[in-house]
N, C-alpha and C. Protein backbone atom coordinates (compact mmCIF):
# COMPACT_ATOMS: atom_id res chain seq x y z
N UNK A 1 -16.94 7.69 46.37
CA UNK A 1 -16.13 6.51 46.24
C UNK A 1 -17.02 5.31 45.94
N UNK A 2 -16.54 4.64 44.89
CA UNK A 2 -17.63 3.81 44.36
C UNK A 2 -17.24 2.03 45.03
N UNK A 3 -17.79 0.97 45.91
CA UNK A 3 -17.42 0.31 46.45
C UNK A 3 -17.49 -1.01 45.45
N UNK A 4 -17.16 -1.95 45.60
CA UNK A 4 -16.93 -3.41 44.49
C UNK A 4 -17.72 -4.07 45.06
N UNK A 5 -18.19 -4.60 43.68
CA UNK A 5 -19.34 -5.56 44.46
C UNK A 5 -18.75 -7.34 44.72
N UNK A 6 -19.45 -7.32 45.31
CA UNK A 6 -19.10 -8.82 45.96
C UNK A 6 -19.03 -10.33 44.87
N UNK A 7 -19.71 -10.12 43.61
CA UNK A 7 -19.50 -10.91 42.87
C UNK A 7 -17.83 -10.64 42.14
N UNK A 8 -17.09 -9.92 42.20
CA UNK A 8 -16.16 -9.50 41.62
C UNK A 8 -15.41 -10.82 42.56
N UNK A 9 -15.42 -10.80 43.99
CA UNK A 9 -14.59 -11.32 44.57
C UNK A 9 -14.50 -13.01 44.40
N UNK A 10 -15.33 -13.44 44.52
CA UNK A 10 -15.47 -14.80 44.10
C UNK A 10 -15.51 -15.71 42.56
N UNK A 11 -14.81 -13.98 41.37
CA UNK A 11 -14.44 -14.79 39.72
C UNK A 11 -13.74 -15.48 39.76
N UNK A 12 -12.40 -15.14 40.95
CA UNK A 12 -11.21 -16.45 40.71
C UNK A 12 -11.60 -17.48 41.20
N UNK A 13 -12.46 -17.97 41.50
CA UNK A 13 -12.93 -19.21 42.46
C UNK A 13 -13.94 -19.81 41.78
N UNK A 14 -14.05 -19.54 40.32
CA UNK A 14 -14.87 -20.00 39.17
C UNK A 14 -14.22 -20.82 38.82
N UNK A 15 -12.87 -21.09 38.44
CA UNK A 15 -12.17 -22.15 38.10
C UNK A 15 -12.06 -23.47 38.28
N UNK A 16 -11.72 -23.14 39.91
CA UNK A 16 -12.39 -24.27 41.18
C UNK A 16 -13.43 -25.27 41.34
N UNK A 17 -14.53 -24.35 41.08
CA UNK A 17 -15.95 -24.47 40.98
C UNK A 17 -16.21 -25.44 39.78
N UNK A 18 -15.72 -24.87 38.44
CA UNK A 18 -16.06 -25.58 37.51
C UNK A 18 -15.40 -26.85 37.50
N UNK A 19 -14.17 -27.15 37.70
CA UNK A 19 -13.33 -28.01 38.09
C UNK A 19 -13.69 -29.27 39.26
N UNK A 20 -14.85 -28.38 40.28
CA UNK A 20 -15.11 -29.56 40.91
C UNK A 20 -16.63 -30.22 40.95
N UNK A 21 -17.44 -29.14 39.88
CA UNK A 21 -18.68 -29.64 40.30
C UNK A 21 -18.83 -30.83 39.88
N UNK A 22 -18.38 -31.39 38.05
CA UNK A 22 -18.39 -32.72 37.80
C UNK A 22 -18.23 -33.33 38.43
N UNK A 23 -17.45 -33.95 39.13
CA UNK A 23 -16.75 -35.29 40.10
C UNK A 23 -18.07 -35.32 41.17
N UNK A 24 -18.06 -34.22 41.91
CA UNK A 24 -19.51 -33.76 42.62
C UNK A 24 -21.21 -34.53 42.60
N UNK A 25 -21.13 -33.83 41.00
CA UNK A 25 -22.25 -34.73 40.36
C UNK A 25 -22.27 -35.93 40.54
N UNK A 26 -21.55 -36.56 39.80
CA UNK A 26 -20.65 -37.51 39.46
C UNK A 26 -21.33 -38.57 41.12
N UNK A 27 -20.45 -38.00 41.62
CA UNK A 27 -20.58 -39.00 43.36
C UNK A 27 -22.02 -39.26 43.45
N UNK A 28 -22.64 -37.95 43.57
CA UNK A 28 -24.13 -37.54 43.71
C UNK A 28 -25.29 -38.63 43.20
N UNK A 29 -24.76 -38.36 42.27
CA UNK A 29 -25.53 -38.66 41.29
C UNK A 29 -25.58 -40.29 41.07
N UNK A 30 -24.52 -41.11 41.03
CA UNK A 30 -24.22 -42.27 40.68
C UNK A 30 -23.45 -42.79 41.70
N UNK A 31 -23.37 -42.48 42.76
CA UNK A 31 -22.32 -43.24 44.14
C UNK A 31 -21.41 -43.36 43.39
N UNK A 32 -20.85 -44.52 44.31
CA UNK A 32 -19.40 -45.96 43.83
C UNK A 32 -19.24 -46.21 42.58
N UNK A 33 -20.43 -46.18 41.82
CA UNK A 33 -20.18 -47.05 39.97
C UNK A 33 -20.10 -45.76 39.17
N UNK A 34 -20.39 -44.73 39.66
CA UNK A 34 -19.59 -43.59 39.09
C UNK A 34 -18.11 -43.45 39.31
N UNK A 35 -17.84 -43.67 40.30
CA UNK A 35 -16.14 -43.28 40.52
C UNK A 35 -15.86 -44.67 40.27
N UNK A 36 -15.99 -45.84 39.59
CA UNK A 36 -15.61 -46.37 38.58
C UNK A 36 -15.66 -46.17 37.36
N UNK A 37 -16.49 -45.91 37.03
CA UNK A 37 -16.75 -45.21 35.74
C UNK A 37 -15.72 -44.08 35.18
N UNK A 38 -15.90 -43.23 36.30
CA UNK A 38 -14.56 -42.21 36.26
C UNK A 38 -13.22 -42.76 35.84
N UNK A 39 -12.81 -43.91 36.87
CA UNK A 39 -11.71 -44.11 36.78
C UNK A 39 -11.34 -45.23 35.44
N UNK A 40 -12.38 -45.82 34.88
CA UNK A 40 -12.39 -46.42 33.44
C UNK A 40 -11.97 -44.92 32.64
N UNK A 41 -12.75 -43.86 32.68
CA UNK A 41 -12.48 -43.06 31.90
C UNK A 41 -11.09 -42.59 32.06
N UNK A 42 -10.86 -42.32 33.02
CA UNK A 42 -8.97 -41.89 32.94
C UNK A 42 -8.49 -42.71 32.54
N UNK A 43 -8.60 -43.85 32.46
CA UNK A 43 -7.88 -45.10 32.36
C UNK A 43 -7.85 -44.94 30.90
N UNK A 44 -9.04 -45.32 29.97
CA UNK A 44 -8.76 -44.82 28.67
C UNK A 44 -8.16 -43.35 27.55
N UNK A 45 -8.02 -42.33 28.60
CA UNK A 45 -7.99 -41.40 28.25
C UNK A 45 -6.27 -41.36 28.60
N UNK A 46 -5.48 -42.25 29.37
CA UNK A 46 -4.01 -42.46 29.48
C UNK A 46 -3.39 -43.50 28.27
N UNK A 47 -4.13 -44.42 27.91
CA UNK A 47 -4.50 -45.41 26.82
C UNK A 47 -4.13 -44.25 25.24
N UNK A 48 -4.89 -43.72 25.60
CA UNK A 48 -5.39 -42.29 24.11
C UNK A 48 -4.14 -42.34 24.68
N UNK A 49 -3.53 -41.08 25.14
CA UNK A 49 -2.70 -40.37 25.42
C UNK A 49 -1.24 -41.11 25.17
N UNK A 50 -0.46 -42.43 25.23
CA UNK A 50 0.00 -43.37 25.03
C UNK A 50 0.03 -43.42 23.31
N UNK A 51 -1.12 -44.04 22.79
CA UNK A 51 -0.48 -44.29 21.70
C UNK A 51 -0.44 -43.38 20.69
N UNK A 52 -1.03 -41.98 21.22
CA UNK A 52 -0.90 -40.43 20.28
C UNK A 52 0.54 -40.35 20.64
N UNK A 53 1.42 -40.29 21.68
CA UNK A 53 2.43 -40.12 21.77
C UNK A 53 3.56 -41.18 20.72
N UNK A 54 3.31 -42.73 20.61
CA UNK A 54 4.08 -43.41 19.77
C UNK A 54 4.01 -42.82 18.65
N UNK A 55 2.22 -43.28 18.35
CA UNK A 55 2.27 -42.42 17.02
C UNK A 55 2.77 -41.41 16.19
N UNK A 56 2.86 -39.95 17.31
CA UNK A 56 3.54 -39.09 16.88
C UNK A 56 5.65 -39.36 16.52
N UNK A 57 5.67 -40.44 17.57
CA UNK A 57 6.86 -40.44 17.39
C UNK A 57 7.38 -41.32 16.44
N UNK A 58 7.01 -42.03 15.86
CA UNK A 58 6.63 -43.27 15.12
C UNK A 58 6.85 -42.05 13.66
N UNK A 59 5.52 -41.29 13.27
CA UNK A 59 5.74 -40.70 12.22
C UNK A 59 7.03 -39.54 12.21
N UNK A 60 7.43 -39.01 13.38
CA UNK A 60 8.50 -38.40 12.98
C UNK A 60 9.58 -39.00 12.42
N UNK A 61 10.18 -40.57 13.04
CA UNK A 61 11.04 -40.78 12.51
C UNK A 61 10.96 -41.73 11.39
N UNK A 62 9.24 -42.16 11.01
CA UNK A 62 9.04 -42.24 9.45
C UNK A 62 9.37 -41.13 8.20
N UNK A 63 8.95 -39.68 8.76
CA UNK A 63 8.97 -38.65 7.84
C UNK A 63 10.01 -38.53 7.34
N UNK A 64 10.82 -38.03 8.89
CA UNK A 64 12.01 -36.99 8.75
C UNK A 64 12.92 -38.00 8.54
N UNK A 65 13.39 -39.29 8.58
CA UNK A 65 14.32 -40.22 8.92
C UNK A 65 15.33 -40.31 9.68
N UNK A 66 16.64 -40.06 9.38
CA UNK A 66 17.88 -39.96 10.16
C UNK A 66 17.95 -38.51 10.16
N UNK A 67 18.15 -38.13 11.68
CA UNK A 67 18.15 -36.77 12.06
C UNK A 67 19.41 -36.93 13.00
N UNK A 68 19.60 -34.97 13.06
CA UNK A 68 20.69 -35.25 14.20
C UNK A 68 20.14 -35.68 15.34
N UNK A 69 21.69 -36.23 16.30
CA UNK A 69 21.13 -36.46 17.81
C UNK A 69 20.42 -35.83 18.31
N UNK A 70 20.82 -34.32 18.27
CA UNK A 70 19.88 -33.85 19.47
C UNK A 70 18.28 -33.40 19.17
N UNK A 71 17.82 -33.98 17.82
CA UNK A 71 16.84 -34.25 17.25
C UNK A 71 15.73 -35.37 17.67
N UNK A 72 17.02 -35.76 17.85
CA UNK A 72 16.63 -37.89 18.24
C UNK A 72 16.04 -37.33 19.77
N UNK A 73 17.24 -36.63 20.52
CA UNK A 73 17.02 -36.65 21.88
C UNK A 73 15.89 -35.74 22.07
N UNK A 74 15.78 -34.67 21.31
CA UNK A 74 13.92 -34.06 21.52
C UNK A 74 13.08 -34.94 21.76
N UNK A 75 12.47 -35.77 20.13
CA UNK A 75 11.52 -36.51 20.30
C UNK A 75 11.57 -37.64 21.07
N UNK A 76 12.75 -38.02 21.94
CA UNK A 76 12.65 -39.66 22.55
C UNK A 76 12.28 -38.55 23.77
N UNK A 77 12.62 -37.19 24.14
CA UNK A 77 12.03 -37.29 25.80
C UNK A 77 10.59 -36.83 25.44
N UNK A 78 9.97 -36.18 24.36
CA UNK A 78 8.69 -35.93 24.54
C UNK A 78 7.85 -37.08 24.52
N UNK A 79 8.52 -38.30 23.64
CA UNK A 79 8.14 -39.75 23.92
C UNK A 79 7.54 -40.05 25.10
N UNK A 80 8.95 -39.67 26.33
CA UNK A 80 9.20 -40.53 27.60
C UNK A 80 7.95 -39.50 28.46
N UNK A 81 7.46 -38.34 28.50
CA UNK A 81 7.48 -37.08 28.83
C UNK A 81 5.89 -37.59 28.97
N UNK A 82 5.45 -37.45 27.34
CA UNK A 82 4.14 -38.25 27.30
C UNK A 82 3.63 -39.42 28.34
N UNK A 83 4.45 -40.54 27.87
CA UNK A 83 4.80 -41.89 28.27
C UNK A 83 4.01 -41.69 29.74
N UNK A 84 5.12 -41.07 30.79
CA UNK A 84 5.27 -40.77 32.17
C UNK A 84 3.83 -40.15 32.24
N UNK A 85 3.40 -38.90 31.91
CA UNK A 85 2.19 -38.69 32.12
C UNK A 85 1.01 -39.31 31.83
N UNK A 86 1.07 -40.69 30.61
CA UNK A 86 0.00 -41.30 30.94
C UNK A 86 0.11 -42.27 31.89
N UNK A 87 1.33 -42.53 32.59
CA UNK A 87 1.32 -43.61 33.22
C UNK A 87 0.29 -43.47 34.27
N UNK A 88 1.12 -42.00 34.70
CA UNK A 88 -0.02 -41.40 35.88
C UNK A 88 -1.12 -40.92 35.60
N UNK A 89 -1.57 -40.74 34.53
CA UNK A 89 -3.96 -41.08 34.30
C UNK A 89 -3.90 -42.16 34.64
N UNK A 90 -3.36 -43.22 34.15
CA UNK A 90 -3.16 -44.84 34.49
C UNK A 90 -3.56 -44.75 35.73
N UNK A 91 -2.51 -44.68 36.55
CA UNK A 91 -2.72 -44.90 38.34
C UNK A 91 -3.80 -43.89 38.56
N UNK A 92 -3.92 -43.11 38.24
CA UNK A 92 -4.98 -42.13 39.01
C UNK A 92 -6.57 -42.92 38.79
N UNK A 93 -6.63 -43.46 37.51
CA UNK A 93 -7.72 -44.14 37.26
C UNK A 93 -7.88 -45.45 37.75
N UNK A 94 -6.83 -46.08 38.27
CA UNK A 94 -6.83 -47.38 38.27
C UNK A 94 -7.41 -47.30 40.13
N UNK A 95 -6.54 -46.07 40.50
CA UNK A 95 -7.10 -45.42 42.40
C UNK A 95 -8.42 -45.20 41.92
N UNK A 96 -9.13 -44.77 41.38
CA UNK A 96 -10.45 -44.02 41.16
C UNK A 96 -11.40 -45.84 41.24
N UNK A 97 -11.10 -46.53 40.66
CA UNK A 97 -11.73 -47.63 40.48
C UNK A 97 -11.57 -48.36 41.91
N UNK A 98 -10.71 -48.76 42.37
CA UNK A 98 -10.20 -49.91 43.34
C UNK A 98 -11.09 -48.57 44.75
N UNK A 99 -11.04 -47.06 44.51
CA UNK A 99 -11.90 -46.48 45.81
C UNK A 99 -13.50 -47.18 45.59
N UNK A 100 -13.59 -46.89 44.72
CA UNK A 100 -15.03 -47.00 43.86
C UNK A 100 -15.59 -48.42 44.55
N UNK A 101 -14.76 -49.40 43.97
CA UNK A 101 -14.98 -50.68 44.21
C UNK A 101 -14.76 -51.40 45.77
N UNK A 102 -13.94 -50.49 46.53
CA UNK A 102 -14.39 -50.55 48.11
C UNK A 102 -15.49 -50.29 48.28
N UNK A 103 -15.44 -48.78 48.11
CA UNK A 103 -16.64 -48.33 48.54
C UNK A 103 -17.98 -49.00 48.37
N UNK A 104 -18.06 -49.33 47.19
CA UNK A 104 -18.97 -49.83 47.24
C UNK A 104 -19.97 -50.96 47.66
N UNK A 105 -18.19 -52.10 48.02
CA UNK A 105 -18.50 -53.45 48.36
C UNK A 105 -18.81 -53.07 49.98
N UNK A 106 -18.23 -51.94 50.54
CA UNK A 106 -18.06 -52.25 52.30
C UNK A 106 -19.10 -51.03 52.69
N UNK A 107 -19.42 -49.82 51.93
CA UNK A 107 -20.53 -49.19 52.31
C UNK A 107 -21.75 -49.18 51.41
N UNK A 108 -21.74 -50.01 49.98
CA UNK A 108 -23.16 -49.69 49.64
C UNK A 108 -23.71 -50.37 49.80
C-alpha cells in the first residue's frame, strides 16, 4: 500500500498562500506607507474599472444604436453591476489608506 506524501496535502492551500504573501510583503517590507500605497492602488484600479465599464457602454449604444429593451436592460445592469463593484475597490482602498494613515500617525 503505497502512502501520500505530505506535500500533496497542503496544494489547496497554495492559493491562499499566493494570495496572501503580497500584502505580507507589502506590510513587511514598507509598514503604514505601504498600506497606503496599496490602498492608492485599489483606488485607481476602481477608477480603471469605472470608466472601462462607461466606455464599454457608451460604445454599445454608439455601435448598435436603438436596440430592444431588454437589450437596453442587459447593458444598463452590467453598467450598474460594474459601477457597484468599483464602488467597492473604492471603499476598500479608501479603508486601506485611512488604516495606513492611523497607523502610522499613532504607532510609527
Amino acid at each position: 500500500m503505497r502512502s501520500q506524501s505530505d506535500s500533496l496535502l497542503v496544494l489547496p492551500l497554495l492559493p491562499i498562500f499566493l494570495i496572501g504573501v503580497p500584502p505580507m510583503l507589502l506590510f513587511s517590507l514598507l509598514g503604514f506607507p505601504g498600506i497606503v500605497i496599496l490602498g492608492v492602488l485599489l483606488i485607481c484600479v476602481g477608477l480603471t474599472e469605472r470608466l472601462e465599464a462607461n466606455s464599454d457602454f457608451n460604445q454599445q449604444i454608439i455601435v448598435h444604436g436603438y436596440t430592444r429593451q431588454s437589450e437596453r436592460n442587459l447593458q444598463a445592469s452590467t453598467l450598474h453591476s460594474a459601477t457597484r463593484f468599483a464602488t467597492l475597490v473604492d471603499l476598500a482602498g479608501a479603508g486601506l489608506i485611512a488604516v495606513g494613515l492611523v497607523g502610522f500617525y499613532y504607532l510609527g
